[in-house]
C-alpha atoms as a PDB file:
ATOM      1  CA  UNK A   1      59.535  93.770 -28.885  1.00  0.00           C
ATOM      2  CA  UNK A   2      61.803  95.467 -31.426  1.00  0.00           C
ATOM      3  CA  UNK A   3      60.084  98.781 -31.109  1.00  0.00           C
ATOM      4  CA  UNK A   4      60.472  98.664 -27.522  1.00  0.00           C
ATOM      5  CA  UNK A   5      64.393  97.670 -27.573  1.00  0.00           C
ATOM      6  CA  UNK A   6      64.883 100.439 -30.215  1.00  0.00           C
ATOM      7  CA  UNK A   7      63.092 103.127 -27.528  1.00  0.00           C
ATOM      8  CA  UNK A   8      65.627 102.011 -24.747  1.00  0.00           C
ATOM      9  CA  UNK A   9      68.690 101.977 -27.080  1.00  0.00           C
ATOM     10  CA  UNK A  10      67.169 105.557 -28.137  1.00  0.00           C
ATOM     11  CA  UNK A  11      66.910 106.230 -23.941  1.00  0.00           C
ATOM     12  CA  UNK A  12      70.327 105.133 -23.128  1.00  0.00           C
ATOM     13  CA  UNK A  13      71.940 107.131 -26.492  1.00  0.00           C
ATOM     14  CA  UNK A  14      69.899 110.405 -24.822  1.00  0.00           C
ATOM     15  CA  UNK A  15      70.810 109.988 -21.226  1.00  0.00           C
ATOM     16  CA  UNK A  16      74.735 109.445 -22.561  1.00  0.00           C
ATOM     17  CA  UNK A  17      74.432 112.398 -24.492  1.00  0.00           C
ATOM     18  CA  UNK A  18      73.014 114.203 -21.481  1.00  0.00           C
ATOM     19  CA  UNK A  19      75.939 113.063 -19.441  1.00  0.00           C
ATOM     20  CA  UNK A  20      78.511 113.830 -22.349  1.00  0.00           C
ATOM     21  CA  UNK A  21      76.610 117.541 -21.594  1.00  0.00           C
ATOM     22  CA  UNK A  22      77.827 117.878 -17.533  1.00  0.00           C
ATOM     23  CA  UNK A  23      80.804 119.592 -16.338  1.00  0.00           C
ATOM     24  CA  UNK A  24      83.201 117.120 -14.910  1.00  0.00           C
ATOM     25  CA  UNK A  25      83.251 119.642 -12.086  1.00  0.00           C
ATOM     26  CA  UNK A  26      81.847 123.037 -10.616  1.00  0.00           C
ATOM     27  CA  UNK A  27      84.472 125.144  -8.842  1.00  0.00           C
ATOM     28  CA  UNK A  28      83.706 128.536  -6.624  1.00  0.00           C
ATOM     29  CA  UNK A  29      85.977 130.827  -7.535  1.00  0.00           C
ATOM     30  CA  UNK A  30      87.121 134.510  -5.567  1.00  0.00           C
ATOM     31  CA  UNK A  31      88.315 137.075  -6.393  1.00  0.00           C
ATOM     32  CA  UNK A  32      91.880 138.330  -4.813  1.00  0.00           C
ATOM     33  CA  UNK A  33      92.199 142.380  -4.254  1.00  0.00           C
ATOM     34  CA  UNK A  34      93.286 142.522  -7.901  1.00  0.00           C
ATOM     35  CA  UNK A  35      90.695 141.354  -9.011  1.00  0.00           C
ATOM     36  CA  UNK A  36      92.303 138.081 -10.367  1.00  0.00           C
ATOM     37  CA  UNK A  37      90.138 135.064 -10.288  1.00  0.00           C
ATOM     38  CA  UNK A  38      91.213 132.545  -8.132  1.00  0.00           C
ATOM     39  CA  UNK A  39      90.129 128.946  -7.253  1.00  0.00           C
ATOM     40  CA  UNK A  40      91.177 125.972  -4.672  1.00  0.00           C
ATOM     41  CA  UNK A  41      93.300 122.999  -5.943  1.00  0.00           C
ATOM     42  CA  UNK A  42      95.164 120.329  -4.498  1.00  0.00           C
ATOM     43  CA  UNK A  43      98.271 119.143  -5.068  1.00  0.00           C
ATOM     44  CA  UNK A  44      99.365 115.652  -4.602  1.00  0.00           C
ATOM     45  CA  UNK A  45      96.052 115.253  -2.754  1.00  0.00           C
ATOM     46  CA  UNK A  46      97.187 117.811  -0.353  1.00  0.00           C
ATOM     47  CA  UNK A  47      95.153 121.468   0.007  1.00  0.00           C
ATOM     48  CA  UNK A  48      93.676 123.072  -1.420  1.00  0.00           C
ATOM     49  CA  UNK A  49      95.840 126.010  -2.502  1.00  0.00           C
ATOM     50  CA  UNK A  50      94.681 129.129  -3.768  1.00  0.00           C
ATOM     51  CA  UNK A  51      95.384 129.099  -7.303  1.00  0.00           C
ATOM     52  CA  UNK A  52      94.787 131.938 -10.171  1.00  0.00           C
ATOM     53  CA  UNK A  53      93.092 131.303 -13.125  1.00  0.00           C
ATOM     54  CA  UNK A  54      95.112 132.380 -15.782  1.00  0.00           C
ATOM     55  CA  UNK A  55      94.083 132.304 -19.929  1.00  0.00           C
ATOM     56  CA  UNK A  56      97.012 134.567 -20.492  1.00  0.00           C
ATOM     57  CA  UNK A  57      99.402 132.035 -19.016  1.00  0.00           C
ATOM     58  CA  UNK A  58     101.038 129.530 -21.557  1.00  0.00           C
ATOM     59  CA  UNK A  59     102.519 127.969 -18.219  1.00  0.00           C
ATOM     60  CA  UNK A  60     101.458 126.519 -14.859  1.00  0.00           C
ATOM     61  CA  UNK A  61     103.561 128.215 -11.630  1.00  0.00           C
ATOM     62  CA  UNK A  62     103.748 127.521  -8.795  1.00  0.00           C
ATOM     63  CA  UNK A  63     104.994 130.023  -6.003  1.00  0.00           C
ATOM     64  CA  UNK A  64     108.102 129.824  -3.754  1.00  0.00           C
ATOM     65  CA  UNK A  65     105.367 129.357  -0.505  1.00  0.00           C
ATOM     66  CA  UNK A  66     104.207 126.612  -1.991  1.00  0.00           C
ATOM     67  CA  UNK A  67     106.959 125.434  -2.680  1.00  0.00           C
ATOM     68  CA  UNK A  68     109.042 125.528   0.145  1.00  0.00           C
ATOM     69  CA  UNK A  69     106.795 122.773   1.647  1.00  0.00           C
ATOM     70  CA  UNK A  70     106.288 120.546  -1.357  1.00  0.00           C
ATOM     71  CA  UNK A  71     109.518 118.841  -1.712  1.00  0.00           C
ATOM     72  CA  UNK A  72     109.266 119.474  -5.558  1.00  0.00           C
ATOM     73  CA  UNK A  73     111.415 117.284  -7.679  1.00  0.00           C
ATOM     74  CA  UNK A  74     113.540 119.169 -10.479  1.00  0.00           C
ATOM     75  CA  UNK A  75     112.219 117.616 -13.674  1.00  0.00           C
ATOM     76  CA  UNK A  76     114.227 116.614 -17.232  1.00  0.00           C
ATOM     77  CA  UNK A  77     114.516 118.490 -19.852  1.00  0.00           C
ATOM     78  CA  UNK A  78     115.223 122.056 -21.193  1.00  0.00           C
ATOM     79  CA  UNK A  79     114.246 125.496 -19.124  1.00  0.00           C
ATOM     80  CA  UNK A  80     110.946 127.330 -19.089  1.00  0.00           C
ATOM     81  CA  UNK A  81     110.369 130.862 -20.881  1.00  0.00           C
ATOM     82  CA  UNK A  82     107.440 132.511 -19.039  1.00  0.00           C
ATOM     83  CA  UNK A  83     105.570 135.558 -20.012  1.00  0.00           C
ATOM     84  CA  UNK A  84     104.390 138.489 -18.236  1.00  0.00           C
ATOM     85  CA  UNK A  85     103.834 141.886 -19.162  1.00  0.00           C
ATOM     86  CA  UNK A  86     106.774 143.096 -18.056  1.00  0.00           C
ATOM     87  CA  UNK A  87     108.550 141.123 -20.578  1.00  0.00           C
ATOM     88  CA  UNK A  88     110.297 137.386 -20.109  1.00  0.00           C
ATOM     89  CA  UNK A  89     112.441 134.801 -17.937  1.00  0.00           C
ATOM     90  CA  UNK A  90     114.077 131.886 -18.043  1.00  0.00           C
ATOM     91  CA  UNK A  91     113.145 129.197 -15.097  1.00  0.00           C
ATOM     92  CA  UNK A  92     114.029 125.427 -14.282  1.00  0.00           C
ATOM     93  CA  UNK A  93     111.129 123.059 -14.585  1.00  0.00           C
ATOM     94  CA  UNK A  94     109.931 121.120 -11.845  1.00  0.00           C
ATOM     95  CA  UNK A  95     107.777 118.388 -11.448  1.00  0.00           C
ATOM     96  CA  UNK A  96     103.843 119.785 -10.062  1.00  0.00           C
ATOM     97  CA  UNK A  97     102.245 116.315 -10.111  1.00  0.00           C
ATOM     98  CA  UNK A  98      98.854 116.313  -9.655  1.00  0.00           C
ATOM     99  CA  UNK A  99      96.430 119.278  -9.693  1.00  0.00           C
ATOM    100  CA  UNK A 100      92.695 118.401  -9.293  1.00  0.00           C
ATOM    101  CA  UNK A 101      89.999 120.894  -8.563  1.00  0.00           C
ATOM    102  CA  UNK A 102      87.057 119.025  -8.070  1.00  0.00           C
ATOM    103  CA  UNK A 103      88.143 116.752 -11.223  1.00  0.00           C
ATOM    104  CA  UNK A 104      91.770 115.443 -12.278  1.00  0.00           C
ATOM    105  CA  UNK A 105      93.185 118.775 -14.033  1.00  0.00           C
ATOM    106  CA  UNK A 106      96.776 116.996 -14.802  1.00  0.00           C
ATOM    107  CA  UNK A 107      98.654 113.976 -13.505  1.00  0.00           C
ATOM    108  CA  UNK A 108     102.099 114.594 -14.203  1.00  0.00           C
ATOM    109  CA  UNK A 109     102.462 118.473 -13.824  1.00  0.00           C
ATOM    110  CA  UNK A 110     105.653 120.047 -15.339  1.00  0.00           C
ATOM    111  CA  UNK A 111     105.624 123.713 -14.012  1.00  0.00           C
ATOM    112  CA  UNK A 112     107.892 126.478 -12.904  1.00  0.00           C
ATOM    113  CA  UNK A 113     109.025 127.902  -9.537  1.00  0.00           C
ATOM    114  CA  UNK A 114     108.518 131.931  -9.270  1.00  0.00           C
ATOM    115  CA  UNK A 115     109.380 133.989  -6.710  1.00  0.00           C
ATOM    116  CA  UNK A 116     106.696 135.453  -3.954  1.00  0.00           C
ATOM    117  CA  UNK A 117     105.518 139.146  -3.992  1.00  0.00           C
ATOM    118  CA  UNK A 118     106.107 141.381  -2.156  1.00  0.00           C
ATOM    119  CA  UNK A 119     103.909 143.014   0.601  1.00  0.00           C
ATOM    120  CA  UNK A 120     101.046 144.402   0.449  1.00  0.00           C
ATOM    121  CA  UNK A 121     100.393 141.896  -2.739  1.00  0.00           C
ATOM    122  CA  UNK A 122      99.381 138.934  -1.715  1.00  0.00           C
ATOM    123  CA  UNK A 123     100.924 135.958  -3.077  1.00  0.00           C
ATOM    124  CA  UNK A 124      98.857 132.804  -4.341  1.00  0.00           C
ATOM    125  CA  UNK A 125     100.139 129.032  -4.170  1.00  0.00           C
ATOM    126  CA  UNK A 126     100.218 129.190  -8.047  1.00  0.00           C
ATOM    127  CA  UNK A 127      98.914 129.693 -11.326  1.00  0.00           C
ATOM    128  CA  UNK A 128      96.569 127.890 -13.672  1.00  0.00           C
ATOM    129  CA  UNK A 129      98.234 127.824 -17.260  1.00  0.00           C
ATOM    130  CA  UNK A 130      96.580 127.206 -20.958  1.00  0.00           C
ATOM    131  CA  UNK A 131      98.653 124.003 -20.525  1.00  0.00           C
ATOM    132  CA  UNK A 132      95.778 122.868 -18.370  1.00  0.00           C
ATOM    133  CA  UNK A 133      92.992 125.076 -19.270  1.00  0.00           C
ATOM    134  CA  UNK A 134      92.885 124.212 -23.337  1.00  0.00           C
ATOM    135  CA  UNK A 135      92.025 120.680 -21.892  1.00  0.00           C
ATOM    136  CA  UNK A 136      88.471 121.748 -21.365  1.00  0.00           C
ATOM    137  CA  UNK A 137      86.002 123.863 -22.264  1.00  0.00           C
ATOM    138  CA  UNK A 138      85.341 125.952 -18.811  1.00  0.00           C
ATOM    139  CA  UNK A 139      82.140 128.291 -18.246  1.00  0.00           C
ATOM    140  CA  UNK A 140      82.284 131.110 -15.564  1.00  0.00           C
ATOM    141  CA  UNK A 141      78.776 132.373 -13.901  1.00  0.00           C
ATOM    142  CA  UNK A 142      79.411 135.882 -12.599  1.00  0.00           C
ATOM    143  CA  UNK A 143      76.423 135.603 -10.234  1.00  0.00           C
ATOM    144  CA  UNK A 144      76.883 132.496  -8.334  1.00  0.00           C
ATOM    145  CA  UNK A 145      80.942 132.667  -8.951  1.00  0.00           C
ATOM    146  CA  UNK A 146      81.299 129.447 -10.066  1.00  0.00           C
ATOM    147  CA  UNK A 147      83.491 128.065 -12.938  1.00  0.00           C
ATOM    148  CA  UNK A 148      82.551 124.596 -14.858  1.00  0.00           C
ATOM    149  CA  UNK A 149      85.339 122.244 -16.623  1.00  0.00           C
ATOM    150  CA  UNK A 150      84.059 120.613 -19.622  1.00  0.00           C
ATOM    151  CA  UNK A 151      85.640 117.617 -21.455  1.00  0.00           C
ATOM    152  CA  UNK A 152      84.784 115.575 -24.609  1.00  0.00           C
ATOM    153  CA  UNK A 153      81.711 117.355 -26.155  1.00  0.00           C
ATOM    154  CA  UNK A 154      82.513 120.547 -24.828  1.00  0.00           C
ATOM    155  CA  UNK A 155      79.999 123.215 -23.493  1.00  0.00           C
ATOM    156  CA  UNK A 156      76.357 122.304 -23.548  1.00  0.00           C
ATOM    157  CA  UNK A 157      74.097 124.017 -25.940  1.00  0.00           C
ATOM    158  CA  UNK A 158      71.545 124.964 -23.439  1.00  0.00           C
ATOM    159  CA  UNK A 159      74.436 127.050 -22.110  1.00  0.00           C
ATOM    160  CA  UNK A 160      75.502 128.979 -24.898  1.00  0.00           C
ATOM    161  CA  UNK A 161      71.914 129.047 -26.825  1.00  0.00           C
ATOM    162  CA  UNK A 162      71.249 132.878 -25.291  1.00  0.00           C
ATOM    163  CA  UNK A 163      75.059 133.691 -24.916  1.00  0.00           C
ATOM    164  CA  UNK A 164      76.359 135.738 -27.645  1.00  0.00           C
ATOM    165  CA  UNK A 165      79.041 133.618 -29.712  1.00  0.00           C
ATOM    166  CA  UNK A 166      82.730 135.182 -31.300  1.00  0.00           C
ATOM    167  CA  UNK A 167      86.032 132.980 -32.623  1.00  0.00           C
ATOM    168  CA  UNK A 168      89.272 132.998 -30.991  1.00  0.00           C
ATOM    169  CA  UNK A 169      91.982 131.722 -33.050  1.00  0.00           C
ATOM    170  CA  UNK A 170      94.831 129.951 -31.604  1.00  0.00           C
ATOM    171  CA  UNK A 171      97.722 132.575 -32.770  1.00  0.00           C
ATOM    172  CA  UNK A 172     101.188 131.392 -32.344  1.00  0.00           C
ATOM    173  CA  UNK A 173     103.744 134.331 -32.014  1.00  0.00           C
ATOM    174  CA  UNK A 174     107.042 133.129 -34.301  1.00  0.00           C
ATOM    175  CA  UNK A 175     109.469 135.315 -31.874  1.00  0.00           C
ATOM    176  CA  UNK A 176     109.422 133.040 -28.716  1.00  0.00           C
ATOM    177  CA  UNK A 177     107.027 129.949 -30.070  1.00  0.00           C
ATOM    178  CA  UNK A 178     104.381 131.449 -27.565  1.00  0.00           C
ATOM    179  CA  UNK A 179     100.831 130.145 -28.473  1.00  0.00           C
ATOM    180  CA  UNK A 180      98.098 132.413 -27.074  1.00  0.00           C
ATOM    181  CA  UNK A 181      94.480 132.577 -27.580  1.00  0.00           C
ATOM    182  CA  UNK A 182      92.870 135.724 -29.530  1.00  0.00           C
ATOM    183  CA  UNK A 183      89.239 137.570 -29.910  1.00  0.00           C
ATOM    184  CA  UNK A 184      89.290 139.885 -32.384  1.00  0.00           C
ATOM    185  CA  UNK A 185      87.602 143.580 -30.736  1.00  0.00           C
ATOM    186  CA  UNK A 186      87.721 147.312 -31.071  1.00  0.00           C
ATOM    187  CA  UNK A 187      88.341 150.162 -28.930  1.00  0.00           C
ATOM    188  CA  UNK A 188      86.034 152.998 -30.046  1.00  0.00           C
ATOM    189  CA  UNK A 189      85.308 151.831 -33.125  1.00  0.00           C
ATOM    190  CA  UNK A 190      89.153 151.024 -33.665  1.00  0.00           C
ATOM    191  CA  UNK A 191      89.890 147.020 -35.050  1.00  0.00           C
ATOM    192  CA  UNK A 192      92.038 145.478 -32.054  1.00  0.00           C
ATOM    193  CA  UNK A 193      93.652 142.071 -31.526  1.00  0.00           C
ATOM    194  CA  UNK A 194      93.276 141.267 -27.867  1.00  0.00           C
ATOM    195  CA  UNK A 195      94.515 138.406 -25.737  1.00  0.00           C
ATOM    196  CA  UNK A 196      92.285 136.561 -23.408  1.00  0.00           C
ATOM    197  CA  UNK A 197      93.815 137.279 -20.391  1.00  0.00           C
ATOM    198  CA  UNK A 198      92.191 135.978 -16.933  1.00  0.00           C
ATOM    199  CA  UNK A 199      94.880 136.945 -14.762  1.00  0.00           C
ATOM    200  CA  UNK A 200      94.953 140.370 -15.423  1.00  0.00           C
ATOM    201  CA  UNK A 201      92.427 142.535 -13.403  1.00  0.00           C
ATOM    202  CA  UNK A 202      92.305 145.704 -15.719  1.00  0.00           C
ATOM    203  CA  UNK A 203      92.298 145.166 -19.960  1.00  0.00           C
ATOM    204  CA  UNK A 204      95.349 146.845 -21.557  1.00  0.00           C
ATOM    205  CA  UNK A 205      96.236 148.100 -24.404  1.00  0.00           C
ATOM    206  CA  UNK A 206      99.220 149.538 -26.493  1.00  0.00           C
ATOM    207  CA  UNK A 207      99.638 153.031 -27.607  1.00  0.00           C
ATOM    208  CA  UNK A 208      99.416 151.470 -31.501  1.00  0.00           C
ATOM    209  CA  UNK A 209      95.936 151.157 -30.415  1.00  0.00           C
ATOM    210  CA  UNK A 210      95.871 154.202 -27.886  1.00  0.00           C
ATOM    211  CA  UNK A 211      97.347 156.767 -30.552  1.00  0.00           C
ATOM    212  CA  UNK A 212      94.330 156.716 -32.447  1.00  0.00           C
ATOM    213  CA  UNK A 213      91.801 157.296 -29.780  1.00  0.00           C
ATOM    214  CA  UNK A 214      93.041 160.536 -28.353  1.00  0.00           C
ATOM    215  CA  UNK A 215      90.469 162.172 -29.584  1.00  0.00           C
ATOM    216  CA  UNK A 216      88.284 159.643 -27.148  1.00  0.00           C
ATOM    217  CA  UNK A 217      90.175 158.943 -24.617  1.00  0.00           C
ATOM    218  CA  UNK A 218      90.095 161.004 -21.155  1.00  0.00           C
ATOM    219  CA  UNK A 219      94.101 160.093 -19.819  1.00  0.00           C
ATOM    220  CA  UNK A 220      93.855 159.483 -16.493  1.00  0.00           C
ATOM    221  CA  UNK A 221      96.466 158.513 -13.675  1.00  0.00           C
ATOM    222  CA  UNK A 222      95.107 156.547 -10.983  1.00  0.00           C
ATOM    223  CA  UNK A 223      94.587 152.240 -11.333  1.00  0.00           C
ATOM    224  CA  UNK A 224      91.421 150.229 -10.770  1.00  0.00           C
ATOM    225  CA  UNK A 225      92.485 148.820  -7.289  1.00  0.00           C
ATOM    226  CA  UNK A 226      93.977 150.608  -4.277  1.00  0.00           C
ATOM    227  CA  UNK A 227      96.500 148.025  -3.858  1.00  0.00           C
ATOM    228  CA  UNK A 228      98.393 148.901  -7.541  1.00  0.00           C
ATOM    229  CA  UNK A 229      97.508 152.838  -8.336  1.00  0.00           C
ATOM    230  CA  UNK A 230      98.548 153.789 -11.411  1.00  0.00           C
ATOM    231  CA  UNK A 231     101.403 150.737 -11.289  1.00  0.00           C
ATOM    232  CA  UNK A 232     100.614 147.559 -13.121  1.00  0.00           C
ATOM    233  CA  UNK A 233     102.404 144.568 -11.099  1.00  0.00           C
ATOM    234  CA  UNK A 234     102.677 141.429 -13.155  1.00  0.00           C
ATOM    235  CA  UNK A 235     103.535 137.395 -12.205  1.00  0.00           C
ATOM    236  CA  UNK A 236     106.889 138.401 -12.061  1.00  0.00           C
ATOM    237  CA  UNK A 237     106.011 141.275  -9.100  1.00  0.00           C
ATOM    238  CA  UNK A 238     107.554 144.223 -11.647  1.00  0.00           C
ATOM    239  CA  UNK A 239     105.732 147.175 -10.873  1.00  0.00           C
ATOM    240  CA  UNK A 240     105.307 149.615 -14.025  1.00  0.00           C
ATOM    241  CA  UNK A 241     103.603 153.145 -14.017  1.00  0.00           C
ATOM    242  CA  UNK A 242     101.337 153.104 -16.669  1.00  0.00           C
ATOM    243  CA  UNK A 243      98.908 155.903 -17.882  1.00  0.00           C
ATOM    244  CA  UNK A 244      95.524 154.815 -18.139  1.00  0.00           C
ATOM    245  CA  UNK A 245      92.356 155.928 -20.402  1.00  0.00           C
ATOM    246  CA  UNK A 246      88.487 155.887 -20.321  1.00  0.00           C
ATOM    247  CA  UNK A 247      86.882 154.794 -23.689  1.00  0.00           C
ATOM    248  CA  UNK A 248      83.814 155.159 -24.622  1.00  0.00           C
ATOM    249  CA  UNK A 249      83.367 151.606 -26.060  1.00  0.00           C
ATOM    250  CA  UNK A 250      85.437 148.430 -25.651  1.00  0.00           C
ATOM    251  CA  UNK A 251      84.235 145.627 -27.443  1.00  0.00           C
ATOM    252  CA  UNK A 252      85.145 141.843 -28.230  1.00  0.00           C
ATOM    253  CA  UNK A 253      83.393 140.120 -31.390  1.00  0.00           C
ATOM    254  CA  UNK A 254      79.808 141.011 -30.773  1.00  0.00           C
ATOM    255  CA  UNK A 255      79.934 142.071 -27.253  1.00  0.00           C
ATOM    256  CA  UNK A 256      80.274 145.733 -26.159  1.00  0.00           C
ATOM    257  CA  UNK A 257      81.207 147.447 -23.217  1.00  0.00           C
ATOM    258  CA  UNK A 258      80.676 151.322 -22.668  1.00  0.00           C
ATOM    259  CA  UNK A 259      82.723 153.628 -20.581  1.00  0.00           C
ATOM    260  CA  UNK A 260      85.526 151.635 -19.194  1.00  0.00           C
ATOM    261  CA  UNK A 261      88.847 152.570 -17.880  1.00  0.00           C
ATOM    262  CA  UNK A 262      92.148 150.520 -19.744  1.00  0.00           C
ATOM    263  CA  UNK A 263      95.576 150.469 -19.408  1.00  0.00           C
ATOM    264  CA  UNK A 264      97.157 152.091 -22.319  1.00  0.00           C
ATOM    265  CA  UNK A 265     101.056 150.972 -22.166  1.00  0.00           C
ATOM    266  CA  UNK A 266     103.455 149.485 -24.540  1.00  0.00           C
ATOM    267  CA  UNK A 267     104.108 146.717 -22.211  1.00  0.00           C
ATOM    268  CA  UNK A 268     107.575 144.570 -23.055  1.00  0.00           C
ATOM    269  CA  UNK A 269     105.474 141.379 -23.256  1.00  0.00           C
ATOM    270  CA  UNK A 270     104.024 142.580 -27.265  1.00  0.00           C
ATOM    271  CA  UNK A 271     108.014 143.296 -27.998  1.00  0.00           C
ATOM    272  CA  UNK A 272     108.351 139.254 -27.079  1.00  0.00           C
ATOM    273  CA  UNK A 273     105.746 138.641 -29.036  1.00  0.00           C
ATOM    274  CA  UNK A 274     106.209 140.886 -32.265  1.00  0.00           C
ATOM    275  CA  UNK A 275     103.692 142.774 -31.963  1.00  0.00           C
ATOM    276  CA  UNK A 276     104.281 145.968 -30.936  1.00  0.00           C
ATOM    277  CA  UNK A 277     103.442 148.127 -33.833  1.00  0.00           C
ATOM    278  CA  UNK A 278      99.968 146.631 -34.079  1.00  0.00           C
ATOM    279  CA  UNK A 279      96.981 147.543 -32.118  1.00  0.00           C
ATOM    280  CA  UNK A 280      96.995 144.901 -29.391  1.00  0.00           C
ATOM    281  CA  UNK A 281      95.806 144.247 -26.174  1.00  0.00           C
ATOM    282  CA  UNK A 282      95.238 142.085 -23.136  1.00  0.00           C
ATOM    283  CA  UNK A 283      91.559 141.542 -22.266  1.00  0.00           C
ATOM    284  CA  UNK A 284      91.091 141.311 -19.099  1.00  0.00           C
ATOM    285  CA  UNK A 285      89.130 140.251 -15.961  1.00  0.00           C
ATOM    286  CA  UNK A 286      87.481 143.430 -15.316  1.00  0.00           C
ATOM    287  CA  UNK A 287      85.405 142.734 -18.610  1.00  0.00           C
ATOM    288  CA  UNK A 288      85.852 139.117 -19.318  1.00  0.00           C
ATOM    289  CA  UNK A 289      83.870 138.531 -15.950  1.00  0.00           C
ATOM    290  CA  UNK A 290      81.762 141.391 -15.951  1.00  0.00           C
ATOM    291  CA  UNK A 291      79.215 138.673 -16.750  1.00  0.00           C
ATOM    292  CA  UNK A 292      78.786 135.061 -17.937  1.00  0.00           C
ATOM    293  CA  UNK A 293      81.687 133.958 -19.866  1.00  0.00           C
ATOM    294  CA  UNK A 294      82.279 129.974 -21.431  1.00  0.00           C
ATOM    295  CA  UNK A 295      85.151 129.039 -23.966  1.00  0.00           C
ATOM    296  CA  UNK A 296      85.347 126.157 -25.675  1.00  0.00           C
ATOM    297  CA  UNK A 297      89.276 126.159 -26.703  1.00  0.00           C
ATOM    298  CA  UNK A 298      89.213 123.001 -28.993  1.00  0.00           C
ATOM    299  CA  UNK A 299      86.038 124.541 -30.931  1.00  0.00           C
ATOM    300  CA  UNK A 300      87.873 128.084 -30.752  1.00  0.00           C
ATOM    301  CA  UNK A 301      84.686 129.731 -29.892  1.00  0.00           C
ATOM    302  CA  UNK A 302      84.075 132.432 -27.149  1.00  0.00           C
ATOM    303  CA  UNK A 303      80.771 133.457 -25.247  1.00  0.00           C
ATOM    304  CA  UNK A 304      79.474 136.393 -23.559  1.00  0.00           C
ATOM    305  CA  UNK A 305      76.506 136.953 -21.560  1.00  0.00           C
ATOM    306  CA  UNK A 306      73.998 139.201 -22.021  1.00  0.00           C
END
């Protein structure tokens, strides 16, 4: 009798653990022309809106054609800095409410209000900040476009087992009390801090980083979409010619990419951040996604397929 209640306490412990081991919800996710990665959310249990997915975002925004229909109310408190690339604004906050995308992603959203783009860009309804994404630990399957929110014991070993495994660190920039999310890389051979940046289609870098890989670079002028060229266009719909470069490796922790074309560009967003004179850069979609991805922010870990 005692053996057998020990094997179902021993049964119930494994099947919680099991459960403790699913996502709280599987997403599809698009991609827009830019290449940004996208999912559907509602709002207030209205929707779904088409919403970016945005690492590089300490906020969540929300877009004026969203928000022209939602009534929002303007919420207590001080005003918002966002970040972008092409530097930063002051907004009001306003009260979001409640996001859920297949599972409860906040209840009482504070967010911003930003402008639409302009044509031929295509505006979303908003944007998915690290103020909801460090919440979870998400995992992104390139193949079936699908991205999984984790909660409580994070991302399931059976996962990551053949995924190959780096630290982010949680850096905090003292200038504007930004707090960002870091992998440690190199750009032909160079050492490199970059951001984890979802939102951006094309990985950027600054010329810190850029000076000393001349020698390996092949400058180029044109951009990896036909809708920007050789502009970069950021949240706040600034569009910046950039030069761009093709080196011969790009890598983050232990995974390497060969042969890919960056933005090289001392973008106003490292001044904001103090960090302009080092080599920095924004990792971004084109090789975050190029396959399998999972972080686990509370652990601080990153993961790369093979």
């Amino acid at each position: 009798m005692r053996s057998a209640i020990i094997a179902i306490f021993a049964w119930l412990a494994g099947a919680a653990s099991a459960a403790a081991q699913m996502p709280v919800a599987v997403a599809p996710y698009k991609l827009s022309d830019e290449g940004a990665i996208t999912i559907d959310v509602t709002v207030n249990g209205r929707g779904p809106y088409p919403f970016i997915v945005d690492t590089g975002a300490t906020l969540t925004i929300v877009f004026d054609n969203f928000a022209r229909h939602a009534n929002l109310p303007r919420a207590e408190g001080v005003s918002l800095r966002v970040l972008s690339i092409s530097g930063a604004k002051i907004f009001e906050p306003y009260e979001l409410g409640a996001l859920a995308a297949g599972t409860v992603l906040a209840e009482r959203q504070i967010g911003v209000v930003l402008p639409d783009w302009d044509a031929p860009r295509k505006t979303p309804a908003g944007i998915i900040g690290l103020d909801i994404l460090e919440n979870f630990a998400i995992a992104l399957d390139a193949k079936k476009q699908t991205i999984a929110f984790y909660r409580g014991a994070g991302l399931p070993k059976a996962l990551t087992a053949r995924m190959r495994k780096a630290p982010i660190r949680r850096a905090r920039y003292h200038p504007t009390g930004a707090e960002l999310f870091t992998v440690r890389g190199r750009v032909n051979r160079e050492p490199i801090d970059f951001i984890l940046d979802l939102g951006l289609a094309t990985t950027l870098i600054n010329y810190a980083a850029g000076d000393a890989l001349i020698a390996g670079t092949l400058a180029v002028s044109t951009g990896r979409t036909a809708t920007t060229g050789s502009r970069i266009e950021d949240v706040f719909d600034d569009r910046t010619r950039a030069s761009a470069g093709v080196l011969r490796t790009v890598s983050a922790g232990p995974k390497r990419w060969s042969r890919k074309l960056v933005w090289i560009y001392d973008a106003p967003l490292f001044d904001e951040l103090g960090v302009q004179r080092l080599p920095y850069g924004l990792l971004g979609a084109d090789l975050l996604i190029a396959q399998d991805l999972a972080i686990d922010f509370e652990e601080k870990k990153i993961y790369f397929g093979r």
